[in-house]
N, C-alpha and C. Protein backbone atom coordinates (compact mmCIF):
# COMPACT_ATOMS: atom_id res chain seq x y z
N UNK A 1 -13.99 -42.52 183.08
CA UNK A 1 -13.07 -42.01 184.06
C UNK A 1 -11.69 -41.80 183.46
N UNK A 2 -11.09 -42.58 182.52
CA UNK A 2 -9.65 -42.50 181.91
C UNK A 2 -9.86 -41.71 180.82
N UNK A 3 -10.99 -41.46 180.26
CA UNK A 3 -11.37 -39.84 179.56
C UNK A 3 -10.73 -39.03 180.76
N UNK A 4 -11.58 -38.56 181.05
CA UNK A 4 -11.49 -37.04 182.45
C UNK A 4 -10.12 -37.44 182.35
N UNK A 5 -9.55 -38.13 183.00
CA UNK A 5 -8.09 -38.10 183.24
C UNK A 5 -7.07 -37.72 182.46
N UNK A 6 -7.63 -38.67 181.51
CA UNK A 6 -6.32 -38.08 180.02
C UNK A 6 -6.70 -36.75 180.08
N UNK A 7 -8.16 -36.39 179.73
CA UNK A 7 -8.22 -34.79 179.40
C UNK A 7 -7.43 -33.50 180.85
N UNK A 8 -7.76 -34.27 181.28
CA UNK A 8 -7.07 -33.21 183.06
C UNK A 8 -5.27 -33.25 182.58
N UNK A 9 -4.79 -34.27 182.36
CA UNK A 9 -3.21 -34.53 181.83
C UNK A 9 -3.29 -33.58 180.72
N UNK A 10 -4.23 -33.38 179.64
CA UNK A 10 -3.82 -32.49 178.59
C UNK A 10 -4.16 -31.04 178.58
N UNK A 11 -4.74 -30.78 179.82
CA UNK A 11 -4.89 -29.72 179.91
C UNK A 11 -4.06 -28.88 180.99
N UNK A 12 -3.26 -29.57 181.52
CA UNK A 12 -2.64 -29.33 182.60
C UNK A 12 -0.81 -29.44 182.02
N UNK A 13 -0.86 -30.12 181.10
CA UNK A 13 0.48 -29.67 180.01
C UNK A 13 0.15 -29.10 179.40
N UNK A 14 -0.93 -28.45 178.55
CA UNK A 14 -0.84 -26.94 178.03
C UNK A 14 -0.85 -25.88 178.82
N UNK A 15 -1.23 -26.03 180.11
CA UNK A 15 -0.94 -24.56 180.85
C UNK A 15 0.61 -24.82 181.41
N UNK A 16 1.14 -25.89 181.28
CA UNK A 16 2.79 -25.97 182.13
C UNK A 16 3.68 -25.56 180.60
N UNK A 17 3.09 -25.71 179.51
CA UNK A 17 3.82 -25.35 178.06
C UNK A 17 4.08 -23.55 177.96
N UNK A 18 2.47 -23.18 178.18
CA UNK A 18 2.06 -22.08 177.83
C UNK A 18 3.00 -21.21 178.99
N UNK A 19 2.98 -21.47 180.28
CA UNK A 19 3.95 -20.84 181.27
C UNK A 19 4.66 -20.67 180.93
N UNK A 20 5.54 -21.96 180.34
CA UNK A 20 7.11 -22.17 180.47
C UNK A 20 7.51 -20.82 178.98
N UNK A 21 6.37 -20.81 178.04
CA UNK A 21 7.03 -19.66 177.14
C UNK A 21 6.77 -18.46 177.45
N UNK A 22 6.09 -17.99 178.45
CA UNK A 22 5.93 -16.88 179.02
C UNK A 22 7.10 -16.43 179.52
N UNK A 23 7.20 -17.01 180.88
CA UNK A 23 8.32 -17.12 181.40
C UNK A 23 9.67 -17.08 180.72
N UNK A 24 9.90 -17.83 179.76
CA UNK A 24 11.27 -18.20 179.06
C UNK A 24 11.54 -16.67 177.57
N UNK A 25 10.35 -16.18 177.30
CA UNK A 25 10.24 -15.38 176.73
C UNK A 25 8.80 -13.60 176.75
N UNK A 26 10.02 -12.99 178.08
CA UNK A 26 9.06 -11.93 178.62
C UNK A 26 8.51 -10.71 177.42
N UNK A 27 8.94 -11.07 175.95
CA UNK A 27 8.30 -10.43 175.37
C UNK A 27 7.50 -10.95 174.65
N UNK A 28 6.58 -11.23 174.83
CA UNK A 28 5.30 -11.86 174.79
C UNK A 28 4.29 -11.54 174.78
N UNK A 29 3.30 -11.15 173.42
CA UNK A 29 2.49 -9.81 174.11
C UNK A 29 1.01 -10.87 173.84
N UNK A 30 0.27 -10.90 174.86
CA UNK A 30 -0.91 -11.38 174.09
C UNK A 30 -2.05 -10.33 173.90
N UNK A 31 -2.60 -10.06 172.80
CA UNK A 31 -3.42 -9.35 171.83
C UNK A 31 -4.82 -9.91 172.16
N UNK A 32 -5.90 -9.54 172.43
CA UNK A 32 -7.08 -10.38 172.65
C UNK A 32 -8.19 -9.15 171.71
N UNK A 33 -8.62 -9.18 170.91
CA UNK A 33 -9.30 -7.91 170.35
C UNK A 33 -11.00 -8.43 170.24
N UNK A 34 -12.00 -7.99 170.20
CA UNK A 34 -13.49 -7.71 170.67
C UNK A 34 -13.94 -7.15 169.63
N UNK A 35 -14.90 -7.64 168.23
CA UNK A 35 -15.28 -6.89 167.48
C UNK A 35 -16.39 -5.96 168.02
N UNK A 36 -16.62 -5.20 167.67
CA UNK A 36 -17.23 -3.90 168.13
C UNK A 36 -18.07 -3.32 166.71
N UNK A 37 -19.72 -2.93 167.26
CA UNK A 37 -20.47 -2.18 166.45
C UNK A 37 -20.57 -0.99 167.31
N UNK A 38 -20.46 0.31 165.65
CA UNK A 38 -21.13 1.58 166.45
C UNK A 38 -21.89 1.93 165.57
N UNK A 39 -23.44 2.35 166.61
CA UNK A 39 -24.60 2.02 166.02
C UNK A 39 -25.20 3.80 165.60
N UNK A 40 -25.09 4.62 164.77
CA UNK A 40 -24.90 5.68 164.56
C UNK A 40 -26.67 6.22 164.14
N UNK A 41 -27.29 6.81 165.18
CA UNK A 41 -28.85 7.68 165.63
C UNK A 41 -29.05 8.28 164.07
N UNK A 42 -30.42 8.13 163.68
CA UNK A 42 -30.44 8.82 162.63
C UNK A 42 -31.87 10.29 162.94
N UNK A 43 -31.77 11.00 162.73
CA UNK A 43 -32.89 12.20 163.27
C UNK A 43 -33.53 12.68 162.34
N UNK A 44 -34.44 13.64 161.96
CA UNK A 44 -35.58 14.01 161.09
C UNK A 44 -35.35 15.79 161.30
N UNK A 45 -34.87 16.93 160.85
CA UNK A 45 -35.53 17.90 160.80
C UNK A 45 -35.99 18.46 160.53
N UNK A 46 -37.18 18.73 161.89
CA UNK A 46 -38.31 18.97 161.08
C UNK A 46 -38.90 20.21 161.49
N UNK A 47 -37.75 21.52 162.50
CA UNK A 47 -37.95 23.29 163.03
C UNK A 47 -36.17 23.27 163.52
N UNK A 48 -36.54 24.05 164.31
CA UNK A 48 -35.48 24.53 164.81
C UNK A 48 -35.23 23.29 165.58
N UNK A 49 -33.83 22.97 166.46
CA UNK A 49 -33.52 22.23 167.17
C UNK A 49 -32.04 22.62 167.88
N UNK A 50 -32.03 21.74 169.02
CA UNK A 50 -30.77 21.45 169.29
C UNK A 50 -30.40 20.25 169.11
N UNK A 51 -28.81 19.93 168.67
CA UNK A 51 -28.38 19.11 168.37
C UNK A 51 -27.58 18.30 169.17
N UNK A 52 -27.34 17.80 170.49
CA UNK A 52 -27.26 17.17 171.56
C UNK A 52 -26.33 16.14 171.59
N UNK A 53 -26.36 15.03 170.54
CA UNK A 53 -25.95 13.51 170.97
C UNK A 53 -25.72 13.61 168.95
N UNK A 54 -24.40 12.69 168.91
CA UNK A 54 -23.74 12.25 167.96
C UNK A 54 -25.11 11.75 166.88
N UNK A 55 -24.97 11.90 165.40
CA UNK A 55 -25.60 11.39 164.52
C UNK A 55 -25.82 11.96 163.69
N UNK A 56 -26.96 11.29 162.71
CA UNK A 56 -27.03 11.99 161.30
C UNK A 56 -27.79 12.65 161.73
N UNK A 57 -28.31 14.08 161.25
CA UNK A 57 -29.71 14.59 161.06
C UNK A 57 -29.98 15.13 159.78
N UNK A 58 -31.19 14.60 159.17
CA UNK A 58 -31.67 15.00 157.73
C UNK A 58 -32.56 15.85 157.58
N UNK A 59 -33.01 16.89 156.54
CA UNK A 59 -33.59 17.84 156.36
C UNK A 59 -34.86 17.05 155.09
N UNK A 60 -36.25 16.53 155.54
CA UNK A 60 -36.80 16.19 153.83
C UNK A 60 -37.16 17.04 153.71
N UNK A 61 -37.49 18.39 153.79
CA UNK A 61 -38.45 19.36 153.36
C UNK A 61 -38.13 20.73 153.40
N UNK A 62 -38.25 21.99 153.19
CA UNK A 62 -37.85 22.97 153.35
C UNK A 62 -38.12 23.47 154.65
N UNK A 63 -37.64 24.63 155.32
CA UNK A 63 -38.67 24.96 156.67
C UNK A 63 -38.22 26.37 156.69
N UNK A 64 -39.58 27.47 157.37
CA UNK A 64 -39.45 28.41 157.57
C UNK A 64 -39.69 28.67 158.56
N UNK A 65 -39.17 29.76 159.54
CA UNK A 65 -39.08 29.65 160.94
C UNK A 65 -39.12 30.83 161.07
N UNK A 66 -39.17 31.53 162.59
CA UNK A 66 -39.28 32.62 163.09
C UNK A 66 -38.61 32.67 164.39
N UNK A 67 -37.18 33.48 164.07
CA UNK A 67 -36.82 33.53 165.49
C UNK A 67 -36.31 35.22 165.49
N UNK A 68 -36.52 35.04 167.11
CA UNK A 68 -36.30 36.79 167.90
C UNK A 68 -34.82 36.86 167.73
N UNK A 69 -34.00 35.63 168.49
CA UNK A 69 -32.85 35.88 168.07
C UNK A 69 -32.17 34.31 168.46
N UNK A 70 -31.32 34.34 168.44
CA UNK A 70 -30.66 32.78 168.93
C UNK A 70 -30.50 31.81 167.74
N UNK A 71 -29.97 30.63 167.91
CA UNK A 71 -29.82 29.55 166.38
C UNK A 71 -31.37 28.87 166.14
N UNK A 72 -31.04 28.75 164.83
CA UNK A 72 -32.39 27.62 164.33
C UNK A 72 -31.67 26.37 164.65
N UNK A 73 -30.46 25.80 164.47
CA UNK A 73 -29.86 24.52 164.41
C UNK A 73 -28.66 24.96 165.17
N UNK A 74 -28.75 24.16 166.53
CA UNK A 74 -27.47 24.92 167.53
C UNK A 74 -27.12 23.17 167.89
N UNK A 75 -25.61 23.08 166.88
CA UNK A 75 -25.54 22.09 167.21
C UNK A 75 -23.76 22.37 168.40
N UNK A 76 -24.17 21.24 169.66
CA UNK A 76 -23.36 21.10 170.69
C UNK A 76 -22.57 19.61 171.11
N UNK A 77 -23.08 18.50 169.91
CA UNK A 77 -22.33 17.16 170.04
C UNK A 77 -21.22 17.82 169.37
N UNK A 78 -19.90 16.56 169.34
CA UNK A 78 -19.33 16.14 168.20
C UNK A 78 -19.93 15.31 167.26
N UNK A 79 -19.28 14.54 166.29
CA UNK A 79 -19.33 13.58 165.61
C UNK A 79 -20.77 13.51 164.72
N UNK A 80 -21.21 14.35 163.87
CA UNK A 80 -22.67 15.28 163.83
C UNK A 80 -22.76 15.17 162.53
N UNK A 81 -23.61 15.10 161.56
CA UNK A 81 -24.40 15.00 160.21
C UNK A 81 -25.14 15.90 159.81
N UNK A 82 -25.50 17.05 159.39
CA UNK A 82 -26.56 17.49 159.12
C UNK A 82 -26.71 17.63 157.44
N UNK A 83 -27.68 17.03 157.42
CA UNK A 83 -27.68 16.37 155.51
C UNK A 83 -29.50 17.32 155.66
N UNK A 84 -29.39 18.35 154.27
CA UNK A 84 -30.26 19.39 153.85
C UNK A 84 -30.85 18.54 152.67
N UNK A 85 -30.16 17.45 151.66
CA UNK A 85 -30.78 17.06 150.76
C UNK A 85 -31.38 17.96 150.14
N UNK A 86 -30.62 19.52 149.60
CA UNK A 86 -30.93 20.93 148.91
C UNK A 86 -32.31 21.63 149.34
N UNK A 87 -32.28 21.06 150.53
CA UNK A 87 -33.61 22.20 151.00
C UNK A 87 -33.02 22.87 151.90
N UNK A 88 -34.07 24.11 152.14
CA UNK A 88 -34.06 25.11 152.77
C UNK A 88 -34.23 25.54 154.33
N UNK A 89 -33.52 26.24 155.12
CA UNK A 89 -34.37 27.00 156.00
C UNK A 89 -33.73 28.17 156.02
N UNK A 90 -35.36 28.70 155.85
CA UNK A 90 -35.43 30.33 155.80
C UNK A 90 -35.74 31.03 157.48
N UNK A 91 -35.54 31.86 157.70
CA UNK A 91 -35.55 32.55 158.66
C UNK A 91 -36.29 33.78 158.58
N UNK A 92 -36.31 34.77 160.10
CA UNK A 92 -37.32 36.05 159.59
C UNK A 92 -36.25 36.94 159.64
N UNK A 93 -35.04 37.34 159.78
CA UNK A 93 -34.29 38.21 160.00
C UNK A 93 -33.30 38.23 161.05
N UNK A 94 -33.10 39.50 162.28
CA UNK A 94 -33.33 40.78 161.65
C UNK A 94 -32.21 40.97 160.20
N UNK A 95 -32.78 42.28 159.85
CA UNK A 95 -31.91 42.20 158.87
C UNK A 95 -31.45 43.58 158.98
N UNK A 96 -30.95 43.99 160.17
CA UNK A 96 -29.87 44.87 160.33
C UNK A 96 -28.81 44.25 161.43
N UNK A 97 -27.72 45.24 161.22
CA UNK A 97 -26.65 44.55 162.38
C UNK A 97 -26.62 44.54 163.72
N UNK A 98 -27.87 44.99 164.68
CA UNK A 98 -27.73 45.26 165.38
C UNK A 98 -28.27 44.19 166.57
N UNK A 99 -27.92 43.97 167.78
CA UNK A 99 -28.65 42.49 168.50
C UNK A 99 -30.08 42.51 168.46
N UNK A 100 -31.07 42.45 169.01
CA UNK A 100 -30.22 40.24 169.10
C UNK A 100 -30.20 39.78 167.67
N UNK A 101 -28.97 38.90 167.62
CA UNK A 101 -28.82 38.45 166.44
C UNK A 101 -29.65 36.97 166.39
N UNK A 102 -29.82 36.65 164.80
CA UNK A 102 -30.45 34.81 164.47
C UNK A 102 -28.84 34.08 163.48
N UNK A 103 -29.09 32.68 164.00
CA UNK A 103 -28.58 32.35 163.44
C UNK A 103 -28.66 30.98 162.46
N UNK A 104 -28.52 31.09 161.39
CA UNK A 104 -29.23 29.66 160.88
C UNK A 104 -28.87 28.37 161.21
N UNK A 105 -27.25 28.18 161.60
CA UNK A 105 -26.74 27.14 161.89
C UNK A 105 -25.71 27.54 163.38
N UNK A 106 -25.49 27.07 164.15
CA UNK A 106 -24.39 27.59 165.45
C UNK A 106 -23.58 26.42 165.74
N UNK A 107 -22.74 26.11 165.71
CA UNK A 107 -21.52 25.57 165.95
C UNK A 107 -20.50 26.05 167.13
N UNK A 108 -21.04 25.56 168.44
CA UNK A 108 -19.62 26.36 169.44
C UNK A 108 -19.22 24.84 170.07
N UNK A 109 -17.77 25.26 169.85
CA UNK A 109 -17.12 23.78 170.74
C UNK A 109 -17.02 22.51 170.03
N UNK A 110 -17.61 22.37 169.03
CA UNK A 110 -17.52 20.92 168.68
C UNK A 110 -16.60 20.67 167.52
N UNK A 111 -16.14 19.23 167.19
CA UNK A 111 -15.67 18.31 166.21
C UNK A 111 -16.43 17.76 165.49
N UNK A 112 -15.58 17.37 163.93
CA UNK A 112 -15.97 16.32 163.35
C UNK A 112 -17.65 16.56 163.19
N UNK A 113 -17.57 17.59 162.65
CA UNK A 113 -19.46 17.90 162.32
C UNK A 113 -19.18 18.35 160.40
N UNK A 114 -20.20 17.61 159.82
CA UNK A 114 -20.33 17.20 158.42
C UNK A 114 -21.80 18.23 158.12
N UNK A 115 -21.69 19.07 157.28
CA UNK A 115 -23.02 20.07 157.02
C UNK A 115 -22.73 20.31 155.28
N UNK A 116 -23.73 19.43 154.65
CA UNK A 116 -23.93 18.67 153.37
C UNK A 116 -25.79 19.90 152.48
N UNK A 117 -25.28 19.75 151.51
CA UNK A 117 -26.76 20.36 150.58
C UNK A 117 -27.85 21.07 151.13
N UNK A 118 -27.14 21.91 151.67
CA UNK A 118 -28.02 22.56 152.68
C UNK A 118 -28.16 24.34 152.08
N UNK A 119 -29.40 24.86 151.83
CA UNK A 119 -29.83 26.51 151.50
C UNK A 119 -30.05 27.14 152.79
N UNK A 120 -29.30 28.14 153.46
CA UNK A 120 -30.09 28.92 154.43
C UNK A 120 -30.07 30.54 153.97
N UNK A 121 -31.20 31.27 154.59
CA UNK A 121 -31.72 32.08 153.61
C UNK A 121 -32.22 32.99 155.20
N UNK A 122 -31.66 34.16 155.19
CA UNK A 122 -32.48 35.47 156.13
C UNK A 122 -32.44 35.06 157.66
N UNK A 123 -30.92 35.13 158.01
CA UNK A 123 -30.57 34.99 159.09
C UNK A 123 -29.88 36.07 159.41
N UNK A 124 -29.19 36.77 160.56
CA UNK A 124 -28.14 37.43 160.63
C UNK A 124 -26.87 36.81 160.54
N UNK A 125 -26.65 35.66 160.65
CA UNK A 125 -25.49 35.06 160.10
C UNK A 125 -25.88 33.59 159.86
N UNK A 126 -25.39 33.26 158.79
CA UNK A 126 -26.01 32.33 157.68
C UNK A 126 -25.29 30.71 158.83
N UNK A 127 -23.86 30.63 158.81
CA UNK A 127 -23.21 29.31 159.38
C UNK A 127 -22.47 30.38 160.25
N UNK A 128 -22.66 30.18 162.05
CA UNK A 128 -21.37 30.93 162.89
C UNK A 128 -20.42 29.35 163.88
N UNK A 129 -19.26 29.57 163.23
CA UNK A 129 -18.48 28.45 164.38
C UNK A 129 -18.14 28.89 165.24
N UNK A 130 -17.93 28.71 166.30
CA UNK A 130 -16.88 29.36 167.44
C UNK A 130 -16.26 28.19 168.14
N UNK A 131 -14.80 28.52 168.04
CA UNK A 131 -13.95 27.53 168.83
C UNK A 131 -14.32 25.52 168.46
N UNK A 132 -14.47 25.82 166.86
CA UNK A 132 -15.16 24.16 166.07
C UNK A 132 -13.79 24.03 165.32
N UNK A 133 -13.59 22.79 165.27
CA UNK A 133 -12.77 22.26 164.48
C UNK A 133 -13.04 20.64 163.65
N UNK A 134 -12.47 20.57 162.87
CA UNK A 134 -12.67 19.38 161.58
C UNK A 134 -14.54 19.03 161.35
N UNK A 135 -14.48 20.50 161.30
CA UNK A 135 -16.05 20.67 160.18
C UNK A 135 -15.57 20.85 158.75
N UNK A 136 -16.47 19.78 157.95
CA UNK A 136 -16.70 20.05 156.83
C UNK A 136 -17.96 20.40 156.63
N UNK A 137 -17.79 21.61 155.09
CA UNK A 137 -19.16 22.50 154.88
C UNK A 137 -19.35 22.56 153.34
N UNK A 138 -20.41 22.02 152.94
CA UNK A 138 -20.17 21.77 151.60
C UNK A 138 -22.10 22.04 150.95
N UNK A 139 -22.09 23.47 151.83
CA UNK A 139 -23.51 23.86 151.13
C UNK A 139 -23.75 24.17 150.14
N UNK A 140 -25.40 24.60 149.46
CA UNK A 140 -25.47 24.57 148.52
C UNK A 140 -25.43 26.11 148.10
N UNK A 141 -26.08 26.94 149.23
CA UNK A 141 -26.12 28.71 148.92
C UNK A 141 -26.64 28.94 150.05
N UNK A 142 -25.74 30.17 150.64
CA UNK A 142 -26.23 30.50 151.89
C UNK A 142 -26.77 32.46 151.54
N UNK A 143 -27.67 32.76 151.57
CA UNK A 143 -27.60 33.98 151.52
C UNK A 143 -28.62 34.93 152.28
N UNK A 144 -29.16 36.18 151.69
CA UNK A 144 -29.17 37.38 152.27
C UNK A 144 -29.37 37.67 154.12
N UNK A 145 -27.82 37.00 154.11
CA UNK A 145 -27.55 37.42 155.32
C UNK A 145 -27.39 38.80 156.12
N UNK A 146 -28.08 39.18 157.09
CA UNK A 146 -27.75 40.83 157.54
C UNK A 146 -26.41 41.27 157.86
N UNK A 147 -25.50 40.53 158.43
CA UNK A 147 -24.48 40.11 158.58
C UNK A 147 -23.15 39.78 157.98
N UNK A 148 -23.13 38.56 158.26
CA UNK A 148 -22.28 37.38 157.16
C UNK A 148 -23.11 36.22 156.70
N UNK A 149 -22.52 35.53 155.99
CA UNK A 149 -22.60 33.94 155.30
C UNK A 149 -22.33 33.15 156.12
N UNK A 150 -21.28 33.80 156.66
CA UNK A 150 -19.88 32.39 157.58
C UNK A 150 -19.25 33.26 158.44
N UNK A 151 -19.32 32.45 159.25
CA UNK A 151 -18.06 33.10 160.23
C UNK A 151 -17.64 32.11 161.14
N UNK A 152 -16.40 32.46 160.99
CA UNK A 152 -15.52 31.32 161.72
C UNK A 152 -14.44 31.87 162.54
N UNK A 153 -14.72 31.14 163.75
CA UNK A 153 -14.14 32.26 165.07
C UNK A 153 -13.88 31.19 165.84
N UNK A 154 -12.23 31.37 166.14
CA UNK A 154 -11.47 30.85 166.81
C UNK A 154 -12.05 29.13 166.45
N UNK A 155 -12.00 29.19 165.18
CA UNK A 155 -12.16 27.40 164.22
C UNK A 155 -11.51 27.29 163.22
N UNK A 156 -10.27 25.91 163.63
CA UNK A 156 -9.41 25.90 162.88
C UNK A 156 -9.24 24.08 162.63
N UNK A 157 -8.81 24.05 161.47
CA UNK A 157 -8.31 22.82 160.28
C UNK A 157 -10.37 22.53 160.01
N UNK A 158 -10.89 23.16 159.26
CA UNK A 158 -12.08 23.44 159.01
C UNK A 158 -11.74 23.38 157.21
N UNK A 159 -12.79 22.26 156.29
CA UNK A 159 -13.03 22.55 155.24
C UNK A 159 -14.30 22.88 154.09
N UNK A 160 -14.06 24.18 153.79
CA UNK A 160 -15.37 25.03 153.30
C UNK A 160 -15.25 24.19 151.38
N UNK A 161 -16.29 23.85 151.16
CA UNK A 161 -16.01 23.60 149.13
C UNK A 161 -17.84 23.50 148.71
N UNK A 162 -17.83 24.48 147.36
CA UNK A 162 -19.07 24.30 147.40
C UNK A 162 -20.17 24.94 147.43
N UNK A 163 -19.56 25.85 148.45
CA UNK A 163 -20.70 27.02 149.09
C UNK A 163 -20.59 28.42 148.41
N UNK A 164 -21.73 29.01 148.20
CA UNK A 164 -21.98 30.22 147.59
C UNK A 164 -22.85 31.11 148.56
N UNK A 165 -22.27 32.00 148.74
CA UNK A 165 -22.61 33.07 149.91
C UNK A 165 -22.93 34.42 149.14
N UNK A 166 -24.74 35.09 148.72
CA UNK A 166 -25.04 36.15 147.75
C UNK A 166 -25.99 36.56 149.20
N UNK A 167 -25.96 38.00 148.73
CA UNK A 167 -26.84 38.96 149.02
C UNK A 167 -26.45 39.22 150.38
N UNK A 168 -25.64 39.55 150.63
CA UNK A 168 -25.00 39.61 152.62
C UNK A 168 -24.89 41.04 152.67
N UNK A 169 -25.00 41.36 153.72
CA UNK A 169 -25.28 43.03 153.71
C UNK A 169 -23.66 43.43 153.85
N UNK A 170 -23.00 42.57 154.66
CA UNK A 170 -21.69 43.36 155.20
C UNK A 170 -20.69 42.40 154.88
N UNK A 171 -20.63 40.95 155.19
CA UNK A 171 -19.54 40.26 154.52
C UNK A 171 -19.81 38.73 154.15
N UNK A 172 -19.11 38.12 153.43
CA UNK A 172 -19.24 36.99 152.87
C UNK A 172 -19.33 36.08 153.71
N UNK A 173 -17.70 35.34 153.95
CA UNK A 173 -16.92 34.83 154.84
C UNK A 173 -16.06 35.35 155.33
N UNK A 174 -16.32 35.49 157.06
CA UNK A 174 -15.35 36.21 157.73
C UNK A 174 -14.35 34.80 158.66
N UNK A 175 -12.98 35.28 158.63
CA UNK A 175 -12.30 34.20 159.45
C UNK A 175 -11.67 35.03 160.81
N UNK A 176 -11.94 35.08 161.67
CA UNK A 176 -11.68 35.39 163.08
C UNK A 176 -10.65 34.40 163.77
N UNK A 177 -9.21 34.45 163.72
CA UNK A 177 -7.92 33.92 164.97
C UNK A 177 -8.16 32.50 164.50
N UNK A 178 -8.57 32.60 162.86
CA UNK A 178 -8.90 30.82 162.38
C UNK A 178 -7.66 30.55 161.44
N UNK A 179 -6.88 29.58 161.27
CA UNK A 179 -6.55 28.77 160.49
C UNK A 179 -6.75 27.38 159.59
N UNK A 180 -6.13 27.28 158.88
CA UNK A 180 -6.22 25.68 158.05
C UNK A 180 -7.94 25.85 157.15
């Protein structure tokens, strides 16, 4: 019983201590911080896809695809990975300029998307951004595009190193109302 007691007395002068410096000193900040994991999705591609929700996605194998028109890889998260590990996807065309267009990679709206050792090959446009920012692009060869290689439209503080853009019918890399 004179346990409990003492302990009730010592706990009851550290909260009359702890007041009194609150009080006596209103700048006082208390800091309480929560370590935190973020647990980052890892994906497989393995055709065409959409790209949905934050993470890595890896390429083991080459892939050849067939589209009428629209992206093979239409990615719409932020915070995005797409690791080619120097393989390929090839496409069927068209290979004039006229609609519907394919596209090997599509980028509209998003951040912070990372597109690593990656070949795309017979798209109408090889990588298209629209309105993307703090992508890095660090492919390995993008080519015989009907089109372009790249195009980057209304996407800005964007960094290209790396990439080799051959056989494009009409232009390399085009930059559209883009900076940085």
């Amino acid at each position: 019983m004179l346990i409990a007691v003492i302990g009730l007395v010592v706990v009851a002068t550290l909260l009359f201590v702890a007041y009194r410096f609150v009080i006596s000193n209103p700048h006082t900040t208390t800091i309480t911080t929560v370590p935190t994991t973020t647990i980052q999705r890892i994906f497989q591609i393995t055709g065409c896809m959409n790209v949905n929700e934050p993470g890595s996605y890896y390429l083991s194998q080459s892939i050849n695809v067939r589209l009428a028109s629209g992206p093979c890889i239409n990615v719409t998260a932020n915070n995005v990975k797409l690791i080619g590990n120097g393989n390929k996807i090839v496409g069927s065309g068209p290979f004039v300029g006229i609609p519907p267009f394919t596209y090997g990679i599509l980028l509209k709206n998003v951040k912070n998307v990372s597109i690593t050792g990656l070949n795309l090959e017979q798209f109408s446009y090889g990588l298209y951004m629209m309105g993307s920012s703090n992508v890095t692009v660090n492919f390995e060869n993008i080519s015989k595009s009907a089109i372009a290689g790249m195009i980057l439209n209304g996407s800005n503080n964007n960094f290209i190193s790396n990439t080799t853009v051959t056989n494009r019918s009409i232009a390399g890399i085009v930059l559209l109302r883009s900076y940085n």
